[in-house]
PDB file of N, CA and C in Angstrom:
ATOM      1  N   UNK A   1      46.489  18.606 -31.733  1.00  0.00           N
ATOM      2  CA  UNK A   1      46.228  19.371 -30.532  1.00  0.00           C
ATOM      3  C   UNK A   1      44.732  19.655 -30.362  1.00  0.00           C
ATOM      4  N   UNK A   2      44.572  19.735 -31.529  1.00  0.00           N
ATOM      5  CA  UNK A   2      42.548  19.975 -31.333  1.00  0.00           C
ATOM      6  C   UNK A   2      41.871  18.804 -30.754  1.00  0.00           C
ATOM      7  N   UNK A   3      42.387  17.818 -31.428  1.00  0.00           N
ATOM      8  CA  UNK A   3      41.565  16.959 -30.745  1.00  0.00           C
ATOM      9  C   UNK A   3      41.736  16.191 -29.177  1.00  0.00           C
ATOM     10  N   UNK A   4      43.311  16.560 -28.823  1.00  0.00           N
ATOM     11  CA  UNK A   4      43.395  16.675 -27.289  1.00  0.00           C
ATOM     12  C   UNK A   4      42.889  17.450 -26.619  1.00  0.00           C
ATOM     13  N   UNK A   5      42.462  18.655 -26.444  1.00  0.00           N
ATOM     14  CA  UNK A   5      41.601  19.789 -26.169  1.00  0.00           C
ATOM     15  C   UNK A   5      39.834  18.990 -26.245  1.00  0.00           C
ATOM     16  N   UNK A   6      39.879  18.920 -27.632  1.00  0.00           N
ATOM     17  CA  UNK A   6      37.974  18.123 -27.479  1.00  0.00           C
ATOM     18  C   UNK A   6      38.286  17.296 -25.968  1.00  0.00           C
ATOM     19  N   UNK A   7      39.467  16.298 -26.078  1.00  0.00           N
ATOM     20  CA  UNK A   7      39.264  14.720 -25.124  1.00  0.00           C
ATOM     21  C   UNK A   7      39.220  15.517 -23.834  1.00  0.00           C
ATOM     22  N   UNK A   8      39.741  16.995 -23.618  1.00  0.00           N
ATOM     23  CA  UNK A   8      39.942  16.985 -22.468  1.00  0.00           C
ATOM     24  C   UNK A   8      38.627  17.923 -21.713  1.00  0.00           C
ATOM     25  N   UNK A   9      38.379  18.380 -22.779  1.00  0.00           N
ATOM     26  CA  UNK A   9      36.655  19.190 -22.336  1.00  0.00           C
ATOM     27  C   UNK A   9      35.700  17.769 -22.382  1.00  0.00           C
ATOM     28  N   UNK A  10      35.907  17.143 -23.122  1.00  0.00           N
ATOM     29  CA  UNK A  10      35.017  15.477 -22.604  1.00  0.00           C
ATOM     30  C   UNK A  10      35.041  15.004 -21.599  1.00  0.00           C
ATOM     31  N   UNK A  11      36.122  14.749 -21.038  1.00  0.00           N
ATOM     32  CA  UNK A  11      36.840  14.552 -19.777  1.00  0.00           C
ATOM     33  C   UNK A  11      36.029  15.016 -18.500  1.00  0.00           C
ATOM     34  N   UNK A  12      36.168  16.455 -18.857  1.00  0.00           N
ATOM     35  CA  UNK A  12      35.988  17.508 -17.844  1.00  0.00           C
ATOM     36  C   UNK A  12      34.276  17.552 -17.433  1.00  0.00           C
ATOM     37  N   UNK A  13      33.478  17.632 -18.600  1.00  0.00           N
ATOM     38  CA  UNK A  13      32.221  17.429 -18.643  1.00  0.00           C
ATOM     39  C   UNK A  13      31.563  16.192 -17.917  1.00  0.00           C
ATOM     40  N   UNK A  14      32.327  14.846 -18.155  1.00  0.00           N
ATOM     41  CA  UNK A  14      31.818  13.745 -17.655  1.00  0.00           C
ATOM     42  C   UNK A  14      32.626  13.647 -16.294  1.00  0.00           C
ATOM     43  N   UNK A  15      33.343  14.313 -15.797  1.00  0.00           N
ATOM     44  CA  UNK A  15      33.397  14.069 -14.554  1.00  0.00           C
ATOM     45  C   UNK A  15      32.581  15.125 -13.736  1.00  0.00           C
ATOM     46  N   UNK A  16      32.125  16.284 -13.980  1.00  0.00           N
ATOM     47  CA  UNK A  16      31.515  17.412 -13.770  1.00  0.00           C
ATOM     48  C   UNK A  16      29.960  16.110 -13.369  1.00  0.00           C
ATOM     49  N   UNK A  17      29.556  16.248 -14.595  1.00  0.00           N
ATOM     50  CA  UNK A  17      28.353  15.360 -14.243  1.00  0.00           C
ATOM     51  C   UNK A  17      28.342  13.829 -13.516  1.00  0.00           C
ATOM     52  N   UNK A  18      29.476  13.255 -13.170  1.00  0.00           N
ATOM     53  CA  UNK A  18      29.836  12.054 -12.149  1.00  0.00           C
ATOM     54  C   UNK A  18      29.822  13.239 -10.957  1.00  0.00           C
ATOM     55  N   UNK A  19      30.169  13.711 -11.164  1.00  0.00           N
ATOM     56  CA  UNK A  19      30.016  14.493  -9.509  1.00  0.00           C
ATOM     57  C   UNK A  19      28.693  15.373  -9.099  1.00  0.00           C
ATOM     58  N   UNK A  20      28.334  15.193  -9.812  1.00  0.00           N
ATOM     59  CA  UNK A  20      26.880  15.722  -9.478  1.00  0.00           C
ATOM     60  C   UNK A  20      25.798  14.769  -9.285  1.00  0.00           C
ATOM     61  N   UNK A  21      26.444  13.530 -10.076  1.00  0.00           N
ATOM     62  CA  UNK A  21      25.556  12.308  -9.699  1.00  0.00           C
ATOM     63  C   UNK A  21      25.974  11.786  -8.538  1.00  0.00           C
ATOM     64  N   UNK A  22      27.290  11.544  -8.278  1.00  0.00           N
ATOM     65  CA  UNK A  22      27.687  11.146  -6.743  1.00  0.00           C
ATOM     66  C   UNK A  22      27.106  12.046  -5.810  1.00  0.00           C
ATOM     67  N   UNK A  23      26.391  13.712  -5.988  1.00  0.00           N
ATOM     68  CA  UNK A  23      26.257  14.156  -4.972  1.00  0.00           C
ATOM     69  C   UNK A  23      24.563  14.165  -4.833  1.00  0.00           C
ATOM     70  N   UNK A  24      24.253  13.719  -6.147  1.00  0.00           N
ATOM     71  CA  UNK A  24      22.439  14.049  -6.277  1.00  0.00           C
ATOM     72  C   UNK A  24      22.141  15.100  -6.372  1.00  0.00           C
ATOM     73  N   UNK A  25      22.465  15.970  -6.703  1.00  0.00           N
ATOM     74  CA  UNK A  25      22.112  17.149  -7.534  1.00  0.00           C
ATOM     75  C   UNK A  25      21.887  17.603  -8.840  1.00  0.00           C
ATOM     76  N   UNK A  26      21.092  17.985  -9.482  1.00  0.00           N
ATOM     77  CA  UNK A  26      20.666  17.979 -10.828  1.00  0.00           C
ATOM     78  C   UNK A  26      20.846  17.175 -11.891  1.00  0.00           C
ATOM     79  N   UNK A  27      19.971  16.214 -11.439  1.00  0.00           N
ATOM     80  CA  UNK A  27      19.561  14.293 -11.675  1.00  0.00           C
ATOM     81  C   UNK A  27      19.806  14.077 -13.139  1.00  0.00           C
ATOM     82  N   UNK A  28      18.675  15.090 -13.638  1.00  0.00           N
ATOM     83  CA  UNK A  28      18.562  14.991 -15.150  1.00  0.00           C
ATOM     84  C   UNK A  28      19.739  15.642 -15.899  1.00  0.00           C
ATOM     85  N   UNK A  29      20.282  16.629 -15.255  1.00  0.00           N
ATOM     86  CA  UNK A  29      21.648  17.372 -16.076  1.00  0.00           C
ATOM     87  C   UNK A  29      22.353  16.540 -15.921  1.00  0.00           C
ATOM     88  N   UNK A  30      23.033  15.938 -14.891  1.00  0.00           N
ATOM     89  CA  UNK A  30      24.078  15.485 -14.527  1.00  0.00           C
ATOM     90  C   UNK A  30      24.316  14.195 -14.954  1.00  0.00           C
ATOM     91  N   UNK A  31      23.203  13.189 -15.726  1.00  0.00           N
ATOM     92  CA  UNK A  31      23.313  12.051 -16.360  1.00  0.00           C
ATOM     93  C   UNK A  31      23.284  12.566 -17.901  1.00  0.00           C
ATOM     94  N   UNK A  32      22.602  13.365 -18.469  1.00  0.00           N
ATOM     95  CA  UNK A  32      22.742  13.894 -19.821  1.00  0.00           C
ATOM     96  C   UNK A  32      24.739  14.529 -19.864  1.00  0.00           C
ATOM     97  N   UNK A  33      25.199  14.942 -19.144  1.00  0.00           N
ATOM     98  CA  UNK A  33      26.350  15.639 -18.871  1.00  0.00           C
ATOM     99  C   UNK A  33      27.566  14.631 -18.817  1.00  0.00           C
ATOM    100  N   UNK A  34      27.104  13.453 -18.234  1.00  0.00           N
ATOM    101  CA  UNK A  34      28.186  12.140 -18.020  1.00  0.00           C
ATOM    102  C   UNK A  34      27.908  10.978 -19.003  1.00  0.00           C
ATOM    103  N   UNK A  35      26.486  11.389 -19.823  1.00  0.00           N
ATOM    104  CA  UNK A  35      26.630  10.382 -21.193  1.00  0.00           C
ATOM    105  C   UNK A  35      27.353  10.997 -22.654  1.00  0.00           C
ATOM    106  N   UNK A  36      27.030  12.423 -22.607  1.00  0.00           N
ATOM    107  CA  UNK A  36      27.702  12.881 -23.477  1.00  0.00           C
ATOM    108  C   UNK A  36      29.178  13.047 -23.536  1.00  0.00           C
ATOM    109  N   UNK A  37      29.778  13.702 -21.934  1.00  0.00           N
ATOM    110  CA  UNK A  37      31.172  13.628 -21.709  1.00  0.00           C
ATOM    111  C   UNK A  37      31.752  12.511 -22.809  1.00  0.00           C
ATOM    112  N   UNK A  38      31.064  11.237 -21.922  1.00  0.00           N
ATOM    113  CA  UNK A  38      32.119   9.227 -22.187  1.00  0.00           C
ATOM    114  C   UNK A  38      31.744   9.228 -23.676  1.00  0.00           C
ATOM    115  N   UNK A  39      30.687   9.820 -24.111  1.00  0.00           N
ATOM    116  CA  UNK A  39      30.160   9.744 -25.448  1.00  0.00           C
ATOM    117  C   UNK A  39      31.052   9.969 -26.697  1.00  0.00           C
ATOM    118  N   UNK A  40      31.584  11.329 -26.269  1.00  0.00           N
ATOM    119  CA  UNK A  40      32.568  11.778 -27.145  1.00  0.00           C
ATOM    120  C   UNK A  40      33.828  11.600 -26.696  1.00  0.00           C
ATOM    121  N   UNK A  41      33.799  11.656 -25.499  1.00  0.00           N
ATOM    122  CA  UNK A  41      35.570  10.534 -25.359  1.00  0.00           C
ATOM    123  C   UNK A  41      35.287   9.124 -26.467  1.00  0.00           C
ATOM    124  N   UNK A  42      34.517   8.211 -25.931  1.00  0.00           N
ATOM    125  CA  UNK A  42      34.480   6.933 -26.736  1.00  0.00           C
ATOM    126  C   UNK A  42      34.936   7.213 -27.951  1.00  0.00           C
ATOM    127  N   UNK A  43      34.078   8.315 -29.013  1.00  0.00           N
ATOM    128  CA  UNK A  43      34.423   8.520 -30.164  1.00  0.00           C
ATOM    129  C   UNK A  43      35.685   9.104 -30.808  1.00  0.00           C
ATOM    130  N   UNK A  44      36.218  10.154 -29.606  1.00  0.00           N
ATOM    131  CA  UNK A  44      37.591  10.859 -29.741  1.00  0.00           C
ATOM    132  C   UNK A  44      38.929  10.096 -29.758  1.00  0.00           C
ATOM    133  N   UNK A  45      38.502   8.972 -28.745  1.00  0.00           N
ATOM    134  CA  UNK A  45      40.187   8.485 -28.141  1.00  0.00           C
ATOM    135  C   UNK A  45      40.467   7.412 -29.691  1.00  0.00           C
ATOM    136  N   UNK A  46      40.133   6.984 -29.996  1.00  0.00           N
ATOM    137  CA  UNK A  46      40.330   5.909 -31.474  1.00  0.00           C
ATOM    138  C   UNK A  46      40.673   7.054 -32.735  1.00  0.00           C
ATOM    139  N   UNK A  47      40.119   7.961 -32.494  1.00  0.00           N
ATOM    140  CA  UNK A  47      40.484   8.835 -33.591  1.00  0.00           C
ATOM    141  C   UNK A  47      42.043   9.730 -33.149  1.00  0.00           C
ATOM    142  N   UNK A  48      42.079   9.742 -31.730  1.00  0.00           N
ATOM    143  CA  UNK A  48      43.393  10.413 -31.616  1.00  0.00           C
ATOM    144  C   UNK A  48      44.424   9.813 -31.680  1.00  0.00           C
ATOM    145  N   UNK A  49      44.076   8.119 -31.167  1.00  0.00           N
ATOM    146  CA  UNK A  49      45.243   7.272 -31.246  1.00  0.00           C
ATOM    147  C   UNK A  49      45.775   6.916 -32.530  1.00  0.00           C
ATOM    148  N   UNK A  50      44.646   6.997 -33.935  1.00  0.00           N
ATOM    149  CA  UNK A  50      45.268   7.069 -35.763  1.00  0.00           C
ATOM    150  C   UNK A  50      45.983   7.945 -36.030  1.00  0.00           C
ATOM    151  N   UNK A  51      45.328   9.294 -35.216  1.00  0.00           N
ATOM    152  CA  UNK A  51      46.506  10.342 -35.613  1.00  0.00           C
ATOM    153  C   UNK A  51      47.494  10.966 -35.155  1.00  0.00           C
ATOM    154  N   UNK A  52      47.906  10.215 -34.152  1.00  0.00           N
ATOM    155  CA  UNK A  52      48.517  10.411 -33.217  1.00  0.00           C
ATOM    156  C   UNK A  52      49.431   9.317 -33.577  1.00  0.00           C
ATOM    157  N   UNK A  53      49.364   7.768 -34.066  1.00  0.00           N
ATOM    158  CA  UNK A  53      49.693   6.909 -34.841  1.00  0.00           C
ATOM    159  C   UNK A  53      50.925   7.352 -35.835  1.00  0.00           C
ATOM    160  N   UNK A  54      49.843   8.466 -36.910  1.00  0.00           N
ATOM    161  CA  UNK A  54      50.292   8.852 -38.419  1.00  0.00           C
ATOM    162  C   UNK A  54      51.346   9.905 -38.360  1.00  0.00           C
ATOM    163  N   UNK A  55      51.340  10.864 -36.791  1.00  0.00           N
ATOM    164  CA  UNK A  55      52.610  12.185 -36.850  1.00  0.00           C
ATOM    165  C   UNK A  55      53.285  11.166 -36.363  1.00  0.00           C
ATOM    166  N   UNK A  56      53.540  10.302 -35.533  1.00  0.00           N
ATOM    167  CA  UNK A  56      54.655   9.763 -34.918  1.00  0.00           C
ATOM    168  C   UNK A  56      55.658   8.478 -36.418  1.00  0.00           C
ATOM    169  N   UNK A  57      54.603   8.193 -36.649  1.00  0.00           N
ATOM    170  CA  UNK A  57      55.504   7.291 -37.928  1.00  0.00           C
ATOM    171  C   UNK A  57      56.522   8.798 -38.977  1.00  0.00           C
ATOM    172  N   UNK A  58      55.304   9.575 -39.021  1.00  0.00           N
ATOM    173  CA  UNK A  58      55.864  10.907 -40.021  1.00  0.00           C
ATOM    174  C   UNK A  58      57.141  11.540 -39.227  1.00  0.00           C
ATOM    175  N   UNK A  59      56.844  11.618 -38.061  1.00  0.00           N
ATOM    176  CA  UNK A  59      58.141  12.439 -37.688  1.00  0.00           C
ATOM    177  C   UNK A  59      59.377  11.483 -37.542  1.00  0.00           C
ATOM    178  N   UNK A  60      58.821   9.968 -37.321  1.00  0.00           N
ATOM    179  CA  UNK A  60      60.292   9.319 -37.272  1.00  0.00           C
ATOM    180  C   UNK A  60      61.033   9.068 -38.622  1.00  0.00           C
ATOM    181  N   UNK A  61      60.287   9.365 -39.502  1.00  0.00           N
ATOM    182  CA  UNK A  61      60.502   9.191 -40.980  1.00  0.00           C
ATOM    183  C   UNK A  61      61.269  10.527 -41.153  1.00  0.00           C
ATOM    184  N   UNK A  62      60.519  11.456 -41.200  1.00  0.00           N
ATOM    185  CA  UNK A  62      61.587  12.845 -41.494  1.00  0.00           C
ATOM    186  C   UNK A  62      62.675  13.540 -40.664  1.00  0.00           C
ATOM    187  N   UNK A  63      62.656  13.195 -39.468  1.00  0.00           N
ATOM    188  CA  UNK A  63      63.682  13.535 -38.248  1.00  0.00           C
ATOM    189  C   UNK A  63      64.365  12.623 -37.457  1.00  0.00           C
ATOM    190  N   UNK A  64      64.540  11.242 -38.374  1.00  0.00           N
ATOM    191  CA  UNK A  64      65.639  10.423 -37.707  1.00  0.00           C
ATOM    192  C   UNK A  64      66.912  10.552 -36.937  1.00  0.00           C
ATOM    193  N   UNK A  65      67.553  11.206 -38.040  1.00  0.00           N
ATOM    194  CA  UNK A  65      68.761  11.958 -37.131  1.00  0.00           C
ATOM    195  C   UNK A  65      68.503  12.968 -35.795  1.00  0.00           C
ATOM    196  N   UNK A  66      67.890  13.697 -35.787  1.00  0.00           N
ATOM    197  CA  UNK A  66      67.527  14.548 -34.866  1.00  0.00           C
ATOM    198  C   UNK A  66      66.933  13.673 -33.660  1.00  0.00           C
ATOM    199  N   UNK A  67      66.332  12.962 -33.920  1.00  0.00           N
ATOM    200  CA  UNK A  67      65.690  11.662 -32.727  1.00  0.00           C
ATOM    201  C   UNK A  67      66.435  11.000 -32.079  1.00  0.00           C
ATOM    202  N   UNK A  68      67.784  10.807 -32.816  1.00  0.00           N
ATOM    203  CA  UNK A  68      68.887   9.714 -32.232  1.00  0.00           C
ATOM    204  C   UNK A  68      69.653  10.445 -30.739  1.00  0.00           C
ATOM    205  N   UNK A  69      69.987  12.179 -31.068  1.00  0.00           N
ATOM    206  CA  UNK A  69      70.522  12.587 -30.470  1.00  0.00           C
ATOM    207  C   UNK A  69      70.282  11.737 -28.186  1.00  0.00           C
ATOM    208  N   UNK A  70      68.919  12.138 -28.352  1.00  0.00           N
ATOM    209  CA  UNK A  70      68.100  11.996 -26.844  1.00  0.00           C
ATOM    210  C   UNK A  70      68.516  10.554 -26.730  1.00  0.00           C
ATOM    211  N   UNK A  71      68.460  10.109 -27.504  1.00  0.00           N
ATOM    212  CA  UNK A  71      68.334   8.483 -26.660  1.00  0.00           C
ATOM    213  C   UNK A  71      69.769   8.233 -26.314  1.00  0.00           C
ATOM    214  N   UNK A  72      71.076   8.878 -27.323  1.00  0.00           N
ATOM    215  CA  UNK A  72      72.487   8.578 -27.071  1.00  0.00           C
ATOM    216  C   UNK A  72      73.044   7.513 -27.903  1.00  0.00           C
ATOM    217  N   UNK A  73      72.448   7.770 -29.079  1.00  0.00           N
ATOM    218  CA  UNK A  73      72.393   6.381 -30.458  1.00  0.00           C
ATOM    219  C   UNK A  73      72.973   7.362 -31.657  1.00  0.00           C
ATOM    220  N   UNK A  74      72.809   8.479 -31.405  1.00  0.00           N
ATOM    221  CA  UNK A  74      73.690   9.572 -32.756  1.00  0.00           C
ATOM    222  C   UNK A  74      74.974   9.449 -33.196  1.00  0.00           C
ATOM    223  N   UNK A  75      75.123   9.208 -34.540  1.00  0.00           N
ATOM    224  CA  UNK A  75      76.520   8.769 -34.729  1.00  0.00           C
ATOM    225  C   UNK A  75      76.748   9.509 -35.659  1.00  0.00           C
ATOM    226  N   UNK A  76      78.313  10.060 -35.808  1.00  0.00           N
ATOM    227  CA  UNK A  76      78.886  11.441 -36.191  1.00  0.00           C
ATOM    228  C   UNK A  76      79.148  10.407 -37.569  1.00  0.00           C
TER     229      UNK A  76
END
């Protein structure tokens, strides 16, 4: 969850500063603001997709049964 929170203040930052560059307003903030945003997305999204990877193998490993129920594959 932390690191969905970082992706999404990254997010938020680099579109903040795309819109300030689409409007031309504070030239120098607004390109420092939309390199750092993509900056740390770039670096975030590969790291969320390993661990994001590692709970999903873990939870299908420890809560098989419980998983089956939703799909309609649970057998008594």
């Amino acid at each position: 969850m932390l690191l969905a929170s970082y992706l999404t203040g990254a997010f938020c930052v680099a579109a903040t500063g795309a819109w300030y560059v689409l409007r031309r307003e504070y030239h120098a903030e607004s390109r420092i603001m939309l390199r750092m945003g993509l900056g740390l997305a770039a670096v975030l999204i590969p790291i969320q997709l390993f661990f994001g990877h590692l709970c999903g193998g873990y939870g299908q490993q420890v809560s098989a049964c419980q998983n089956g129920g939703d799909r309609g594959t649970l057998e008594r």
